[in-house]
Protein backbone atom coordinates (compact mmCIF):
# COMPACT_ATOMS: atom_id res chain seq x y z
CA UNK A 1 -17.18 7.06 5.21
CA UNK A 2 -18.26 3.44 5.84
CA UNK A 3 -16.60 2.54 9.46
CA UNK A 4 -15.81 -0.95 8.05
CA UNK A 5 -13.98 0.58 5.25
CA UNK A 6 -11.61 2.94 8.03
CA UNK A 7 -11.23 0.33 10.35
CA UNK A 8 -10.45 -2.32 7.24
CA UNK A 9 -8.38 -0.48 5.25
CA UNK A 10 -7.49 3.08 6.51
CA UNK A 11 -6.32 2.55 9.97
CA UNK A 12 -4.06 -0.28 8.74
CA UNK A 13 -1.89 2.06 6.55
CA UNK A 14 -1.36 4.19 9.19
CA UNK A 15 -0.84 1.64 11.51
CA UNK A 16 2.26 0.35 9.09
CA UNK A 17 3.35 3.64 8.38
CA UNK A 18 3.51 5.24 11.39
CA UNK A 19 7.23 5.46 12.10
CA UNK A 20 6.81 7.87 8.31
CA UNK A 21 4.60 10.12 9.44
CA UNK A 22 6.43 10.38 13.02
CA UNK A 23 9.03 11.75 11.16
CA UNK A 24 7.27 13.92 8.96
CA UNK A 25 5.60 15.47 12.28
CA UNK A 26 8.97 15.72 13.66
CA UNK A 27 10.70 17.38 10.74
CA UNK A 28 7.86 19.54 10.00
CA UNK A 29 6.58 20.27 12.92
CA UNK A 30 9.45 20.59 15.07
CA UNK A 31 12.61 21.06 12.89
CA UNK A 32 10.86 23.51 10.90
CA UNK A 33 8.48 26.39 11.69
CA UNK A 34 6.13 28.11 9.33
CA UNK A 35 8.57 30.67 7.53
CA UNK A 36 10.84 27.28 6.56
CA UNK A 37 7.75 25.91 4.85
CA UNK A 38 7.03 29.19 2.79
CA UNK A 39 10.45 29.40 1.95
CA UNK A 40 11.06 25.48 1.09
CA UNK A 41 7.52 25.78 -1.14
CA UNK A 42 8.81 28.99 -2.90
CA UNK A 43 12.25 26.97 -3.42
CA UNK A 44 10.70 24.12 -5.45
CA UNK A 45 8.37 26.56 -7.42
CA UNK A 46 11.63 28.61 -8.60
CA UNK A 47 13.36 25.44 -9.46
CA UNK A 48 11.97 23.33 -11.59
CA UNK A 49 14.34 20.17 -11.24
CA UNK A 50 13.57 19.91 -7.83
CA UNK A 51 10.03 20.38 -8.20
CA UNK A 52 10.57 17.04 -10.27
CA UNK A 53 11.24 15.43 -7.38
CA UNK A 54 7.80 15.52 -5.78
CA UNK A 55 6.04 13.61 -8.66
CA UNK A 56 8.78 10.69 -8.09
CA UNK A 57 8.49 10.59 -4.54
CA UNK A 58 4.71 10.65 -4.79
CA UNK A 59 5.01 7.75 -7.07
CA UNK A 60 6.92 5.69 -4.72
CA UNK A 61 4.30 6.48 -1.84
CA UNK A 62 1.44 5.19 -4.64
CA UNK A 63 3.50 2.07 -4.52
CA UNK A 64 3.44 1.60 -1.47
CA UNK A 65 0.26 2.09 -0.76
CA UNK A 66 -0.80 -0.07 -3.00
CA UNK A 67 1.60 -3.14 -1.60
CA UNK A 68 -0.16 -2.46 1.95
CA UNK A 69 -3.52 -2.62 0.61
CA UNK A 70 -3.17 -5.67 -1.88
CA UNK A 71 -1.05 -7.28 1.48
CA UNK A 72 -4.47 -6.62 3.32
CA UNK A 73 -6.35 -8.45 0.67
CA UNK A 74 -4.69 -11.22 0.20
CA UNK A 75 -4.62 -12.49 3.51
CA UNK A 76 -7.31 -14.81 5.34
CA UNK A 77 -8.87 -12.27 7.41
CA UNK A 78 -9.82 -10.06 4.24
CA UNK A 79 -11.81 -12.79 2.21
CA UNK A 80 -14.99 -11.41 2.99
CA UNK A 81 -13.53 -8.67 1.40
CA UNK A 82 -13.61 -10.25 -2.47
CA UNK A 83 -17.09 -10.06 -2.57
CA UNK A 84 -16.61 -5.94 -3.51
CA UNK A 85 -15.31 -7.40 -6.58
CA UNK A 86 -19.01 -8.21 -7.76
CA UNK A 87 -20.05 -4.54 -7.09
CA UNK A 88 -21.51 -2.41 -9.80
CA UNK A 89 -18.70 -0.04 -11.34
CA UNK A 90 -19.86 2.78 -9.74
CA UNK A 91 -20.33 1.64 -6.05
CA UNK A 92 -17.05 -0.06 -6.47
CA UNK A 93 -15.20 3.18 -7.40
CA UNK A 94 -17.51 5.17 -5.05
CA UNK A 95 -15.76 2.63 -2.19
CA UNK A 96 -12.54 2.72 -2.75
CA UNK A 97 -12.34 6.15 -3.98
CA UNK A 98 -12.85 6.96 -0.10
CA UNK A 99 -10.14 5.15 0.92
CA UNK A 100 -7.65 6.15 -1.24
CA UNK A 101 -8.29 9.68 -0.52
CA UNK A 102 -8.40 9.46 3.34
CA UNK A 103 -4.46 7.51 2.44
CA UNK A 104 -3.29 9.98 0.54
CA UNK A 105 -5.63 12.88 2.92
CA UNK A 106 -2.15 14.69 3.96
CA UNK A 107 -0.19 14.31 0.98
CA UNK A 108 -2.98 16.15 -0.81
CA UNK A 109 -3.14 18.65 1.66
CA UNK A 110 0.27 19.47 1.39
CA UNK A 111 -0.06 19.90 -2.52
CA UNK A 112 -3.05 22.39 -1.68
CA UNK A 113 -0.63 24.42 0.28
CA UNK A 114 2.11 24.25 -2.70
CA UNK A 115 -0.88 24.82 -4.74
CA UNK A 116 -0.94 28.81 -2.92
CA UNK A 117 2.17 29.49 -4.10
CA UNK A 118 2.19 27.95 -7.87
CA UNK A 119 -0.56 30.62 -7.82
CA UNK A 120 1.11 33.57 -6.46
CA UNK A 121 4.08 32.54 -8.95
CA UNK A 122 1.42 32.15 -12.01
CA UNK A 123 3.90 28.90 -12.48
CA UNK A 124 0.90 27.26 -13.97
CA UNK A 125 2.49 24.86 -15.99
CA UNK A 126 4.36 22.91 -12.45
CA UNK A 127 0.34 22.86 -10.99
CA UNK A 128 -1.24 21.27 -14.20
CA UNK A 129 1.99 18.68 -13.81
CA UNK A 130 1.34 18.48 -10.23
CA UNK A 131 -2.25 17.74 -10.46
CA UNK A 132 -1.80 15.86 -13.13
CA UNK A 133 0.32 13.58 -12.16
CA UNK A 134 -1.82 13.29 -8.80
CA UNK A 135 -4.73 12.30 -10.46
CA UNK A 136 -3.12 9.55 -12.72
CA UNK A 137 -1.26 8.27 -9.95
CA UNK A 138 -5.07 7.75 -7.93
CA UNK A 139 -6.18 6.54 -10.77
CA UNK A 140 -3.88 4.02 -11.03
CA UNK A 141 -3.80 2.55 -7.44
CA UNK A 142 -7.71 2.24 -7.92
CA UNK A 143 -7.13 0.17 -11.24
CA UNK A 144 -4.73 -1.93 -9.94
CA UNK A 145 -6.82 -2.63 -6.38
CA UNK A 146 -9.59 -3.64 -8.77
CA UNK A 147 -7.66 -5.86 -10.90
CA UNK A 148 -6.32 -7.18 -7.28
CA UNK A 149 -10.13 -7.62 -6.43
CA UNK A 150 -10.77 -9.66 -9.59
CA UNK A 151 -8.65 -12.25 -9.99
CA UNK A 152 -8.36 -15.47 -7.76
CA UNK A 153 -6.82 -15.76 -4.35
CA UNK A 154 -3.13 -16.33 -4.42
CA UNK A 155 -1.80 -19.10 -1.65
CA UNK A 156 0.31 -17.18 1.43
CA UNK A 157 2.57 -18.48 4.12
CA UNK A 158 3.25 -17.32 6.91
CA UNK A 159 6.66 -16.93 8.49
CA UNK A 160 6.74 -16.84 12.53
CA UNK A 161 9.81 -14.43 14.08
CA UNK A 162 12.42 -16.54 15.80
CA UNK A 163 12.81 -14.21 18.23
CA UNK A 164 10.03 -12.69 20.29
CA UNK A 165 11.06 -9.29 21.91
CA UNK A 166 9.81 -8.24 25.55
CA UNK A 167 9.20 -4.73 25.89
CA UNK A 168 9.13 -2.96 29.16
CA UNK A 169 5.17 -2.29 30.52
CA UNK A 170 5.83 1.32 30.18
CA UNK A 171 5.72 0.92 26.48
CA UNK A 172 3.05 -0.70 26.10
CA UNK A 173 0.87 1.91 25.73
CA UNK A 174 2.59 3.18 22.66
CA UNK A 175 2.40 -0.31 21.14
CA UNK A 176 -1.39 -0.12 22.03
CA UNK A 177 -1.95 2.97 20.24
CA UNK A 178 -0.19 2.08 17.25
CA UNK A 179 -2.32 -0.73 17.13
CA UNK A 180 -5.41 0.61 17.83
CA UNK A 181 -5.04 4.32 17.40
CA UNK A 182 -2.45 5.52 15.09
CA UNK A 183 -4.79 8.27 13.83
CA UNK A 184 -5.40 9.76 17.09
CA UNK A 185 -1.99 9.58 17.89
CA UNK A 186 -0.58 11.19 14.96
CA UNK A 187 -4.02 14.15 15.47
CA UNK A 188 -2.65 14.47 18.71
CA UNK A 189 1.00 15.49 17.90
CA UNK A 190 -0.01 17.41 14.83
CA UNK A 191 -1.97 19.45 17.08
CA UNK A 192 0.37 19.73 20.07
CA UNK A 193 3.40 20.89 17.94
CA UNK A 194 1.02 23.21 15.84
CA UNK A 195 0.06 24.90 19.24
CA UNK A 196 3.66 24.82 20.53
CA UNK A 197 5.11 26.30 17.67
CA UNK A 198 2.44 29.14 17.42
CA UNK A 199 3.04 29.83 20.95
CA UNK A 200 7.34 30.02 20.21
CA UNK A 201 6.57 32.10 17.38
CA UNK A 202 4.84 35.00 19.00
CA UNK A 203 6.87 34.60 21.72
CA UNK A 204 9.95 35.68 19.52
CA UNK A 205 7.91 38.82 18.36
CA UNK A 206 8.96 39.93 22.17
CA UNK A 207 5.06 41.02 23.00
CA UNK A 208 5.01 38.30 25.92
CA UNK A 209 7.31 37.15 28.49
CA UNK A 210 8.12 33.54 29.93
CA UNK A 211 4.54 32.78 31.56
CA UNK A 212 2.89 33.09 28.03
CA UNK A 213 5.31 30.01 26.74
CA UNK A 214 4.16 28.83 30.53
CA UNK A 215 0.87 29.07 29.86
CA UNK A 216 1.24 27.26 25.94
CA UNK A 217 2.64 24.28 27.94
CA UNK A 218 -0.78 23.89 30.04
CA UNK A 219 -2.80 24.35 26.65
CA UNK A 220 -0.82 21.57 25.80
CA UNK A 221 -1.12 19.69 28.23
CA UNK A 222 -4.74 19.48 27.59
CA UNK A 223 -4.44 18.69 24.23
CA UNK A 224 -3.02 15.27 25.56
CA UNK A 225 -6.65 14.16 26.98
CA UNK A 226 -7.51 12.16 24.84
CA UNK A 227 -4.23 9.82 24.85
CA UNK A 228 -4.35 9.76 28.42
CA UNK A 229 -8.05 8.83 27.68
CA UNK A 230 -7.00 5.74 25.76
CA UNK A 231 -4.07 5.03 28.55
CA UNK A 232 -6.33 4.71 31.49
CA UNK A 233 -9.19 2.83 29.30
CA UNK A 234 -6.30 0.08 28.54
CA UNK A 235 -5.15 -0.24 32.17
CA UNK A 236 -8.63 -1.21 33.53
CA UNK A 237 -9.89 -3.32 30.64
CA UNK A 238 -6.43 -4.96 29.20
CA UNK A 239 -4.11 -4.60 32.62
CA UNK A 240 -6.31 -5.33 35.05
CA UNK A 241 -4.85 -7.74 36.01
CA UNK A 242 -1.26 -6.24 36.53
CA UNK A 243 -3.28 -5.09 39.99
CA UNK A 244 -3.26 -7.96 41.58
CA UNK A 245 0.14 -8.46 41.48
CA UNK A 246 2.54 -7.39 44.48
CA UNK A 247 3.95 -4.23 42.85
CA UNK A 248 5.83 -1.61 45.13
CA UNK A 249 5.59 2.05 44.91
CA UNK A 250 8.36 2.20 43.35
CA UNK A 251 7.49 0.05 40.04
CA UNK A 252 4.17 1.70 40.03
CA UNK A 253 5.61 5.10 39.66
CA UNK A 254 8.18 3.97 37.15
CA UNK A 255 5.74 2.59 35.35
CA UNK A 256 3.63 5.91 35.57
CA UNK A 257 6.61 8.12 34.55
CA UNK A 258 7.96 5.97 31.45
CA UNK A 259 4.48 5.89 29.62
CA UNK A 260 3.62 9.63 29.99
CA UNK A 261 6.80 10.71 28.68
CA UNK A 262 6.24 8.19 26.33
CA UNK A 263 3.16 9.99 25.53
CA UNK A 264 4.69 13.28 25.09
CA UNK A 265 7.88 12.21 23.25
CA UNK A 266 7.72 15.13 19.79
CA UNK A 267 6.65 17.63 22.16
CA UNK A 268 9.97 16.89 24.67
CA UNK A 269 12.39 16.84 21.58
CA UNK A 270 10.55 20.07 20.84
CA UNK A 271 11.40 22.04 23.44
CA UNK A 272 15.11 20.31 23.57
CA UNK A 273 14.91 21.62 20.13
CA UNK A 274 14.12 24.97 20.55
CA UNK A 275 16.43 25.32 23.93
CA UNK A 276 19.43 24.71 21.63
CA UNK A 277 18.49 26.65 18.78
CA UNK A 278 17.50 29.82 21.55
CA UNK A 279 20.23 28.60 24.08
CA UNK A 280 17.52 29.54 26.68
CA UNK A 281 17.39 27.20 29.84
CA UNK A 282 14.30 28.10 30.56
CA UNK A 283 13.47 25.08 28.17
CA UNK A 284 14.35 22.35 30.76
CA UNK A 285 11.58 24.08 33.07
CA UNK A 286 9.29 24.31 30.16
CA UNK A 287 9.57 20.15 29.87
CA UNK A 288 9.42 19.71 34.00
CA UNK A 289 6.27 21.60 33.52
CA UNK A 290 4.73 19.34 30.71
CA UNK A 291 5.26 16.51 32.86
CA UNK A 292 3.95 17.75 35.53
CA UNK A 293 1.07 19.10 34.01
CA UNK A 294 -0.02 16.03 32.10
CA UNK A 295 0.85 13.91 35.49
CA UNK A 296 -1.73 16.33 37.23
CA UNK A 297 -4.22 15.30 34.39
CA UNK A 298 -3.53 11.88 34.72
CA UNK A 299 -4.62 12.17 38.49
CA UNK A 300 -7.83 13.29 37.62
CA UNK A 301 -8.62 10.73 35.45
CA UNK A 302 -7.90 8.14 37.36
CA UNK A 303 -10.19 9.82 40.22
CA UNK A 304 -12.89 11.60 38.19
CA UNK A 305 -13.27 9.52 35.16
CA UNK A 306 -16.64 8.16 35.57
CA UNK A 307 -17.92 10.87 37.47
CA UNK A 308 -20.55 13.13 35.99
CA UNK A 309 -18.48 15.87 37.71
CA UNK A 310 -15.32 15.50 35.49
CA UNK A 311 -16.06 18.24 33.13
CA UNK A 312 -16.58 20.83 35.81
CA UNK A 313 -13.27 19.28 37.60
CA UNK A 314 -10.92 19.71 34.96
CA UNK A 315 -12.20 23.23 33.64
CA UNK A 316 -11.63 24.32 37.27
CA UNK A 317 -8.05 23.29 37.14
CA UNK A 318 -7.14 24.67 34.10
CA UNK A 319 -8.45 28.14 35.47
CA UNK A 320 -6.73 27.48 38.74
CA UNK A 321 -2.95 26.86 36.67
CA UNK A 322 -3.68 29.78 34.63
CA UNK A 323 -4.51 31.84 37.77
CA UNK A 324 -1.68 30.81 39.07
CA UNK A 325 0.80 31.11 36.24
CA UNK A 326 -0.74 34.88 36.09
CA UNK A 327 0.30 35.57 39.07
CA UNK A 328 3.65 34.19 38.44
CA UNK A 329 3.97 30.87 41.14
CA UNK A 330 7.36 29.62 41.05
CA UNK A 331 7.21 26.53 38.44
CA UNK A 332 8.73 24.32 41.30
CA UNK A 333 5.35 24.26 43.46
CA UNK A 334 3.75 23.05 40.28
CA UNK A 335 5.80 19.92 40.13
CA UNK A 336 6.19 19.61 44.24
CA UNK A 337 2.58 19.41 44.22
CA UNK A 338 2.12 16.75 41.30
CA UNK A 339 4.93 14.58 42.52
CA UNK A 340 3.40 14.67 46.47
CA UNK A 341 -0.11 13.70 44.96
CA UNK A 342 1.28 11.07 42.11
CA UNK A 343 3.21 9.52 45.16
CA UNK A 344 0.24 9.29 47.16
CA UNK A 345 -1.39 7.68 43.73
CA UNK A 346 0.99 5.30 43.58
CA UNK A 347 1.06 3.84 47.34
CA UNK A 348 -2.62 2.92 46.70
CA UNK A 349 -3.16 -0.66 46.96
CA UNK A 350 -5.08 -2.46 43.96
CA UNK A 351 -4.46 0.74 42.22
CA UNK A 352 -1.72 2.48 39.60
């Protein structure tokens, strides 16, 4: 796809409807495991007036689609923009037809997997309504984004907020993301809480003991790259100046601490999830771990980002904590370690 067209009109609707797919992510990929999606699919298949339901609620996400991207239009920055209007019919549809399918990408996905089961059911009559209605719905947004795209500019104001929030510099990060990254963020947790779960799940089978969940917590850990990427890139371009100022220890580790659990928020109420469901303690160590895992990552950034070296570096520690999680460390020299060596980070002058 064009990059102008994802950065134009893709990462926006994510952007704006980020706090919906958060949820999603955290009711399907933390409230619910894989056996609670076969039998929620299988539900809606047998029952017919709930399978209703999906159609309506699909409708309301075509509207508000839509809103977003006629929003986007119809402001100043998107002018340029009008000039698709004088497009041929097909390059026009050939445009936007890649947008609206990278918006509506997981919703479509999810009607792929219902899509399984309407077949194993032979209910072929709900998957011709399903589809159906998909495809009028698309076809509709795309009608009503060209009629947008063909008629004259309407006059906006703009209303300013009377009241201007400060947010703590911990959370910054998150508000940086959402700006600039909601897609990676959202690939990110998809990811992590697809790995976590699998690794839950065949731990209940009772094949493995504790250091295989141990040993799901590094792999996730490492999944987290590239946000901690994006964390450390933002401190040295956008808060480089934060170093000059006369920060103690203490701030800087605060500050260190509140944005990487930030980071790893879904994946936290995960395992606080699971530790109630299970009533296993062992959770709490599970979430010490992550932290001190992703801390340990963080380090190496900071030290070894630029270096050619990095690769090697961080391929060596992950074979070094699995070594050592094989041979069954005790899970506090993990996080003594981290905390001696984020401490030392943190005394560093000009430095987080």
């Amino acid at each position: 796809m064009n990059k102008v067209a994802i950065l134009a009109f893709v990462r926006p609707f994510y952007q704006r409807t980020l706090g919906f797919w958060s949820a999603i992510l955290l009711i399907g990929g933390v409230l619910m495991d894989e056996k609670q999606h076969v039998l929620l699919s299988r539900f809606l298949i047998k029952n017919p007036v709930a399978f209703c339901f999906i159609p309506v609620l699909l409708f309301f996400y075509s509207l508000i689609h839509l809103r977003i991207q006629q929003e986007l239009l119809r402001g100043n920055n998107y002018l340029v923009f009008h000039h698709l209007g004088l497009y041929a019919e097909k390059e026009l549809r050939l445009f936007w037809s890649r947008i609206i399918l990278a918006n509506f990408s997981p919703i479509l996905t999810y009607f792929l997997f219902l899509s399984y089961f309407i077949w194993e059911k032979k209910a072929f009559d709900l998957g011709i309504t399903l589809w159906m209605s998909t495809l009028i719905l698309l076809g509709f947004t795309y009608g009503k984004i060209r009629q947008t795209l063909h008629r004259p500019l309407k006059e906006a104001f703009v209303t300013r907020p009377a009241v201007r929030w400060a947010f703590p510099r911990s959370t910054w990060i998150l508000l940086s993301l959402r700006q600039h990254r909601p897609i990676l963020v959202l690939l990110t947790k998809a990811c992590g809480l697809l790995l976590l779960n699998g690794f839950f799940y065949s731990f209940q089978s009772g094949s493995y003991d504790w250091r295989w969940l141990q040993f799901g917590i590094l792999c996730l850990a490492y999944v987290q790259l590239p946000l901690i990427f994006e964390k450390t890139e933002k401190e040295i371009t956008e808060q480089s100046w934060i170093l000059a100022l006369p920060l103690s220890w203490k701030n800087k580790l605060g500050y260190q601490m509140g944005s990487l659990i930030l980071l790893i928020i879904p994946e936290l109420f995960f395992l606080g999830w699971k530790g109630i469901l299970s009533t296993y303690p062992e959770n709490l160590v599970l979430a010490i771990l992550l932290v001190a895992f992703i801390s340990a990552l963080q380090l190496l950034v900071y030290r070894k980002k630029e270096s050619s070296s990095f690769p090697n570096l961080a391929l060596t520690m992950f074979f070094g904590l699995f070594l050592a999680i094989i041979f069954s460390l005790p899970w506090w020299a993990f996080v003594f370690g981290v905390s001696f060596l984020f401490f030392q980070q943190s005394k560093r002058a000009f430095g987080f």
